[in-house]
N, C-alpha and C. Protein backbone atom coordinates (compact mmCIF):
# COMPACT_ATOMS: atom_id res chain seq x y z
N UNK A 1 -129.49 -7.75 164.68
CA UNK A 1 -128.27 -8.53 164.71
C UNK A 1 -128.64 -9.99 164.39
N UNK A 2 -127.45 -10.57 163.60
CA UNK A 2 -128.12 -11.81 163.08
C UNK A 2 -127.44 -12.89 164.20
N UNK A 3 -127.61 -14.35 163.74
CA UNK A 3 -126.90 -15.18 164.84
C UNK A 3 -125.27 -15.07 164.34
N UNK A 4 -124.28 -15.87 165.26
CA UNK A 4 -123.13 -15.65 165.03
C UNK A 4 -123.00 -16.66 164.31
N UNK A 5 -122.46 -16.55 162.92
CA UNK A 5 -122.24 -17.87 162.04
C UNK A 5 -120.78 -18.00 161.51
N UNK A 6 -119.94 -17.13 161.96
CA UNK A 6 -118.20 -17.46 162.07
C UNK A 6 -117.53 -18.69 162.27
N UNK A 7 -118.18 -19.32 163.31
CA UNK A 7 -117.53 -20.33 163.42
C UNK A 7 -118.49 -21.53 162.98
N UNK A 8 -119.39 -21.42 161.93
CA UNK A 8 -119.23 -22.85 161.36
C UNK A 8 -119.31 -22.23 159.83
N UNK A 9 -117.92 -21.32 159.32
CA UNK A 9 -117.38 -20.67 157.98
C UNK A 9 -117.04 -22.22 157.53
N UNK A 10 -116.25 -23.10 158.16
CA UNK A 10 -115.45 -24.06 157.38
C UNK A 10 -116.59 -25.19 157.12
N UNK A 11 -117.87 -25.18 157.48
CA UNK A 11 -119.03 -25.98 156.95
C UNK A 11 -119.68 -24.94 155.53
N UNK A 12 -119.30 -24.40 155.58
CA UNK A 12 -119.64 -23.32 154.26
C UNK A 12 -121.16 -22.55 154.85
N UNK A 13 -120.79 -22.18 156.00
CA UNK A 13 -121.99 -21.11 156.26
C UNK A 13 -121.61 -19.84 155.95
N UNK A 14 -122.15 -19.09 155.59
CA UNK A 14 -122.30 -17.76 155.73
C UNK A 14 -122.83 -16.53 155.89
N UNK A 15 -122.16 -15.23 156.36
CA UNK A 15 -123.67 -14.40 156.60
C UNK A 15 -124.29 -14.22 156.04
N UNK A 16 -125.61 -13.90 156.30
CA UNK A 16 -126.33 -13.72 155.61
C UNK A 16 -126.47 -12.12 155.28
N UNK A 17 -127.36 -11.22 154.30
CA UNK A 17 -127.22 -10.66 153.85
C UNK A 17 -128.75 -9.80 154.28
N UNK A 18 -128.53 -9.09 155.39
CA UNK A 18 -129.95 -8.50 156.77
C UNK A 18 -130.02 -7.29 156.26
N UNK A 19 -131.56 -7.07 156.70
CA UNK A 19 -131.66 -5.35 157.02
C UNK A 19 -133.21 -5.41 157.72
N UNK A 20 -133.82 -4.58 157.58
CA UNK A 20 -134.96 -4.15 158.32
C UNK A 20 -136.07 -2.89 157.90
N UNK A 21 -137.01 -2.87 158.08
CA UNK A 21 -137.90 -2.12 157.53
C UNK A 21 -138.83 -1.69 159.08
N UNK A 22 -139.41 -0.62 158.93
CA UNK A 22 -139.95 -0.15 160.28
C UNK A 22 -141.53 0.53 159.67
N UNK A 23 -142.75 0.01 160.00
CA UNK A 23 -143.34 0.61 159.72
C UNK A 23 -144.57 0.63 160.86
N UNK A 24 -145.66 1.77 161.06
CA UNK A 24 -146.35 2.70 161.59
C UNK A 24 -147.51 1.79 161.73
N UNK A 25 -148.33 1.19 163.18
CA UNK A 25 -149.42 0.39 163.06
C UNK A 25 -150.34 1.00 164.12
N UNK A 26 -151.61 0.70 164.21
CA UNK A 26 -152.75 0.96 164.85
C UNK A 26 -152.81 0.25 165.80
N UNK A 27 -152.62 -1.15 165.45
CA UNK A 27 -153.10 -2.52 166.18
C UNK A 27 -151.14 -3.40 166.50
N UNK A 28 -151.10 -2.81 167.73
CA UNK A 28 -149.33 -3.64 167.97
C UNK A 28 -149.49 -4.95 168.22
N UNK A 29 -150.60 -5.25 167.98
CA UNK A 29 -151.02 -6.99 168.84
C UNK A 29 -150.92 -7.92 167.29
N UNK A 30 -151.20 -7.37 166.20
CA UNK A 30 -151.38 -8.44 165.30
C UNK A 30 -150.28 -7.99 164.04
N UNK A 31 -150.50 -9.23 163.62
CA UNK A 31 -149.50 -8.82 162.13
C UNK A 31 -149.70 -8.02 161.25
N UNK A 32 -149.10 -7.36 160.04
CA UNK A 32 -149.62 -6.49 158.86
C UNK A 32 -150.07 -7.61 158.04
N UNK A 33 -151.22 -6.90 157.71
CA UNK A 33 -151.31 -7.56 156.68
C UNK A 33 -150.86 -7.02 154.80
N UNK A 34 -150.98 -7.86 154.15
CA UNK A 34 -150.28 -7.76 152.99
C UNK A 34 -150.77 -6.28 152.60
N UNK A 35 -151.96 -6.48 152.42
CA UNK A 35 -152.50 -4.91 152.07
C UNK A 35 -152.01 -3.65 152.56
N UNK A 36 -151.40 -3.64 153.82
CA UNK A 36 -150.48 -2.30 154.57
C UNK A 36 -149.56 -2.24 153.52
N UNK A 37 -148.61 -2.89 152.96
CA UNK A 37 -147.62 -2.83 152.65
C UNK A 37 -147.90 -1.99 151.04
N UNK A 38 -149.05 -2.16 150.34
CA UNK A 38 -149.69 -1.73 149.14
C UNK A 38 -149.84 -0.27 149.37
N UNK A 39 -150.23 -0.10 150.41
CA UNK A 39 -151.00 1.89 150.92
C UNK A 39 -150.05 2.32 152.00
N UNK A 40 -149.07 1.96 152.56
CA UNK A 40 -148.31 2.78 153.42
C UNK A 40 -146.54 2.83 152.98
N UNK A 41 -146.34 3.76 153.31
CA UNK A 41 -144.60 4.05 153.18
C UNK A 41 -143.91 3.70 154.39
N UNK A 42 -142.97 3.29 154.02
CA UNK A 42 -142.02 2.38 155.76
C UNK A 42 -142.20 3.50 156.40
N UNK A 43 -141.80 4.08 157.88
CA UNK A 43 -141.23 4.47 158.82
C UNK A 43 -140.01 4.81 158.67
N UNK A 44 -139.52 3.92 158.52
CA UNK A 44 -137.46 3.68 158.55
C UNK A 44 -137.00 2.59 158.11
N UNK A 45 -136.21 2.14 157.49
CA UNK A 45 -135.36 1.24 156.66
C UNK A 45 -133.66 1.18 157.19
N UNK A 46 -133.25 -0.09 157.47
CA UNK A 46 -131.49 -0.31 157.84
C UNK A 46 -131.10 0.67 155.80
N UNK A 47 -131.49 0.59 155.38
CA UNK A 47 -131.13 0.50 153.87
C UNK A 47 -130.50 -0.75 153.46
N UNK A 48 -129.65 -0.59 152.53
CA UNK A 48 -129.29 -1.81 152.13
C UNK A 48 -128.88 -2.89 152.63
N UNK A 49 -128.99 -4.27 152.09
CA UNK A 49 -128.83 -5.30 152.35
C UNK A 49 -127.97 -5.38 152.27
N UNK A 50 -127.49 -6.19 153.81
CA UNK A 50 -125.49 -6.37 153.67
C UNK A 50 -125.68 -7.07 154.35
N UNK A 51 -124.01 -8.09 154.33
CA UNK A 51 -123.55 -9.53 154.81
C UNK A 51 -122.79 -8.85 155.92
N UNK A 52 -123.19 -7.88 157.08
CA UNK A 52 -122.70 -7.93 158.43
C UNK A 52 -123.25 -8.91 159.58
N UNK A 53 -122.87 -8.58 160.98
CA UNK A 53 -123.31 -9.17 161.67
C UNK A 53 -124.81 -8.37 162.05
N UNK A 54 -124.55 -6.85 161.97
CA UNK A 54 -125.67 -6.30 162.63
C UNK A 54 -125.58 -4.99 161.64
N UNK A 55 -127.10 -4.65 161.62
CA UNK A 55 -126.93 -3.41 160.80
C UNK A 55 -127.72 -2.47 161.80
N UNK A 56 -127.98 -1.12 161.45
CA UNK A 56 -128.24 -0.28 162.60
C UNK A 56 -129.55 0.58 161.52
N UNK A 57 -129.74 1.39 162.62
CA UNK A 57 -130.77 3.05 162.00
C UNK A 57 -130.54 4.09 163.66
N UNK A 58 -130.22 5.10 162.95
CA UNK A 58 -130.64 6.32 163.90
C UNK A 58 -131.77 6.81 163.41
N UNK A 59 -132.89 7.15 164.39
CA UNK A 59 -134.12 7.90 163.87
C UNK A 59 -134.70 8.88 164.76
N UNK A 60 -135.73 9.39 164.78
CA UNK A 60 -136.74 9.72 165.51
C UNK A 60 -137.92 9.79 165.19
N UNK A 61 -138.76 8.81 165.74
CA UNK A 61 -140.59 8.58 165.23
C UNK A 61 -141.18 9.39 166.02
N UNK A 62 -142.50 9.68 165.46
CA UNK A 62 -143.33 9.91 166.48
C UNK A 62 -143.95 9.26 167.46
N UNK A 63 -144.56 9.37 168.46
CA UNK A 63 -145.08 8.18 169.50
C UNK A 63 -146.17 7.83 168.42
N UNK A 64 -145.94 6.49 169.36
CA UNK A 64 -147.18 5.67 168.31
C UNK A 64 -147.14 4.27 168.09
N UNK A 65 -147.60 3.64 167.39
CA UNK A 65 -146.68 1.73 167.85
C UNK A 65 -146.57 1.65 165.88
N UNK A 66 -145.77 0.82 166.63
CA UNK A 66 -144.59 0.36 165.19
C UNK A 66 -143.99 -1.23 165.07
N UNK A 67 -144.09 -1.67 163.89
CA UNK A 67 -143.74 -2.74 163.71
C UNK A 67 -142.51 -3.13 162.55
N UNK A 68 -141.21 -3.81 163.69
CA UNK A 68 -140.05 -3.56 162.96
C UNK A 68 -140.25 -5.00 162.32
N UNK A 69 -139.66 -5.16 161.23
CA UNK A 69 -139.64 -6.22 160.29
C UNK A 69 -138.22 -6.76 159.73
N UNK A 70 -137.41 -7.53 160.17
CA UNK A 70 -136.35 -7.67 160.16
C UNK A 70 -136.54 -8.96 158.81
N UNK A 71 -135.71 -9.20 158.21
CA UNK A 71 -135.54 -9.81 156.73
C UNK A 71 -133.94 -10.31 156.52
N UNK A 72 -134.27 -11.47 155.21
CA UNK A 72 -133.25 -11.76 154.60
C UNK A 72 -132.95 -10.80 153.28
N UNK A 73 -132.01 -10.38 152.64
CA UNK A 73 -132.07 -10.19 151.32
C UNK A 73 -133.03 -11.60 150.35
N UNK A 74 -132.19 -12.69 150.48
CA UNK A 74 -133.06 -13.66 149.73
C UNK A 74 -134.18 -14.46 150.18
N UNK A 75 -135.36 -14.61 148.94
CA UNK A 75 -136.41 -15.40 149.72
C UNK A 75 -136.22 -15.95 150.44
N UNK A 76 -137.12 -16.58 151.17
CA UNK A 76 -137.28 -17.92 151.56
C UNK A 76 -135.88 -18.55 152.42
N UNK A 77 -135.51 -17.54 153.04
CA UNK A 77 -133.85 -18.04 153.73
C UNK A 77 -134.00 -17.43 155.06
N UNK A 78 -134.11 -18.84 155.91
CA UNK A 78 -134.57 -18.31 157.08
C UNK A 78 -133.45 -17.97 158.15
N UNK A 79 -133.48 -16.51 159.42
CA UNK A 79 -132.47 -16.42 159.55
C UNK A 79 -133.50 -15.67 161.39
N UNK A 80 -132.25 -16.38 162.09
CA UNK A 80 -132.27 -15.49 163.86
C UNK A 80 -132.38 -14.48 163.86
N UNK A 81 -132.56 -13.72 164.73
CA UNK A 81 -132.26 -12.15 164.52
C UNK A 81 -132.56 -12.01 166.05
N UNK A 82 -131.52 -10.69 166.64
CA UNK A 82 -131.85 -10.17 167.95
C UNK A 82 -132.19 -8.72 167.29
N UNK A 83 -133.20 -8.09 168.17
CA UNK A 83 -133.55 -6.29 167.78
C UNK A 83 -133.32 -5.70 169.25
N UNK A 84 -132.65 -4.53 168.98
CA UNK A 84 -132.48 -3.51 170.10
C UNK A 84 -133.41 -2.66 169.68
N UNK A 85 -133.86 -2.22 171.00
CA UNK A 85 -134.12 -0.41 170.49
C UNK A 85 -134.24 0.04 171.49
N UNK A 86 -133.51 1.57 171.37
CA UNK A 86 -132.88 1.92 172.54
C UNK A 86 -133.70 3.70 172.42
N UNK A 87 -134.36 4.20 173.70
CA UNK A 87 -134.73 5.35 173.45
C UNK A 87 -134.81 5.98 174.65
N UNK A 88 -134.95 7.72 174.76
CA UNK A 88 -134.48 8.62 175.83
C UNK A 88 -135.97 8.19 176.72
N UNK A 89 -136.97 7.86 176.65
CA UNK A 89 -138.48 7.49 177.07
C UNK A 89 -138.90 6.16 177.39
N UNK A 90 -139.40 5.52 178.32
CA UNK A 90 -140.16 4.42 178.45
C UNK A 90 -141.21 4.03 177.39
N UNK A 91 -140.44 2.75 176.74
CA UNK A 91 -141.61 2.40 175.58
C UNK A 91 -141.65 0.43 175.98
N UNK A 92 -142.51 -0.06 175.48
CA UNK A 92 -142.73 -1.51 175.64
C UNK A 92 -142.62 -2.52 174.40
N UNK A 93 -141.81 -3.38 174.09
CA UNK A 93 -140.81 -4.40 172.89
C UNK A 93 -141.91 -5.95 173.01
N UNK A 94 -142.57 -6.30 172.26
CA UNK A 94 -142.97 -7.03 172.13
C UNK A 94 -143.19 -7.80 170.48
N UNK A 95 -143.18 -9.45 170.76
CA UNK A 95 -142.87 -10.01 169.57
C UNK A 95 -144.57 -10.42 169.35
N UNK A 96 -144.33 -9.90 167.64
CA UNK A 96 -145.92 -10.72 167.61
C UNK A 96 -145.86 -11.93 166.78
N UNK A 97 -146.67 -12.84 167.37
CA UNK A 97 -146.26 -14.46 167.24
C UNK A 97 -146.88 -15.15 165.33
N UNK A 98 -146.22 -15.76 164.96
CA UNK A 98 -146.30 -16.42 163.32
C UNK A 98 -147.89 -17.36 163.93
N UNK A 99 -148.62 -16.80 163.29
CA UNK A 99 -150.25 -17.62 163.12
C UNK A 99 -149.69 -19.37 162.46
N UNK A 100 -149.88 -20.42 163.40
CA UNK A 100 -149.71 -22.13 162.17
C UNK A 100 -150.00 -21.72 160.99
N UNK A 101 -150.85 -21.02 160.68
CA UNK A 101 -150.76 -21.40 158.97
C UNK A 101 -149.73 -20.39 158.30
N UNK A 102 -149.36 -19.64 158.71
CA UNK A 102 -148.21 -18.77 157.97
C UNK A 102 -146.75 -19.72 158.06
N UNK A 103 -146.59 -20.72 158.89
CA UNK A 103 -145.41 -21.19 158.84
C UNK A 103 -145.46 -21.90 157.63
């Protein structure tokens, strides 16, 4: 879910255009690096990019740790985001933090 940007429409904001990618990691503590993205296939995908507030996925993974990747459609356009995830089992939601030099 992105932030609520309705009410500043008449400053010419608008939504932005979200989705999400889900993919399968070893190590839940650190980031992917570029090279995962070369040799592995997502997990799960919102699919397309759309100008809602929130986009969704129904799935079922296997156990295992996973790293959801939430996005703009366009570069370089930086945007809030809240993530749910909701499941029949006890699992643990943690953010892994932007290294200074990636900002």
């Amino acid at each position: 879910m992105q932030e609520h940007r309705r009410s500043k429409r008449h400053l010419g904001v608008r939504m932005l255009q979200i989705g999400f990618v889900i993919y399968k990691t070893t190590d839940p503590t650190t980031r992917l690096p570029v090279s995962h993205f070369y040799h592995h296939y997502e997990e799960g995908t919102s699919g397309t990019y759309i100008n809602f507030r929130e986009v969704l996925m129904r799935s079922e993974l296997e156990p295992g740790h996973y790293v959801i990747i939430p996005a703009t459609f366009q570069p370089n356009c930086a945007g809030h985001f809240m993530v749910r995830v909701y499941s029949p089992e006890r699992f643990e939601l943690s953010r892994i933090e932007r290294k200074k030099e990636e900002e």
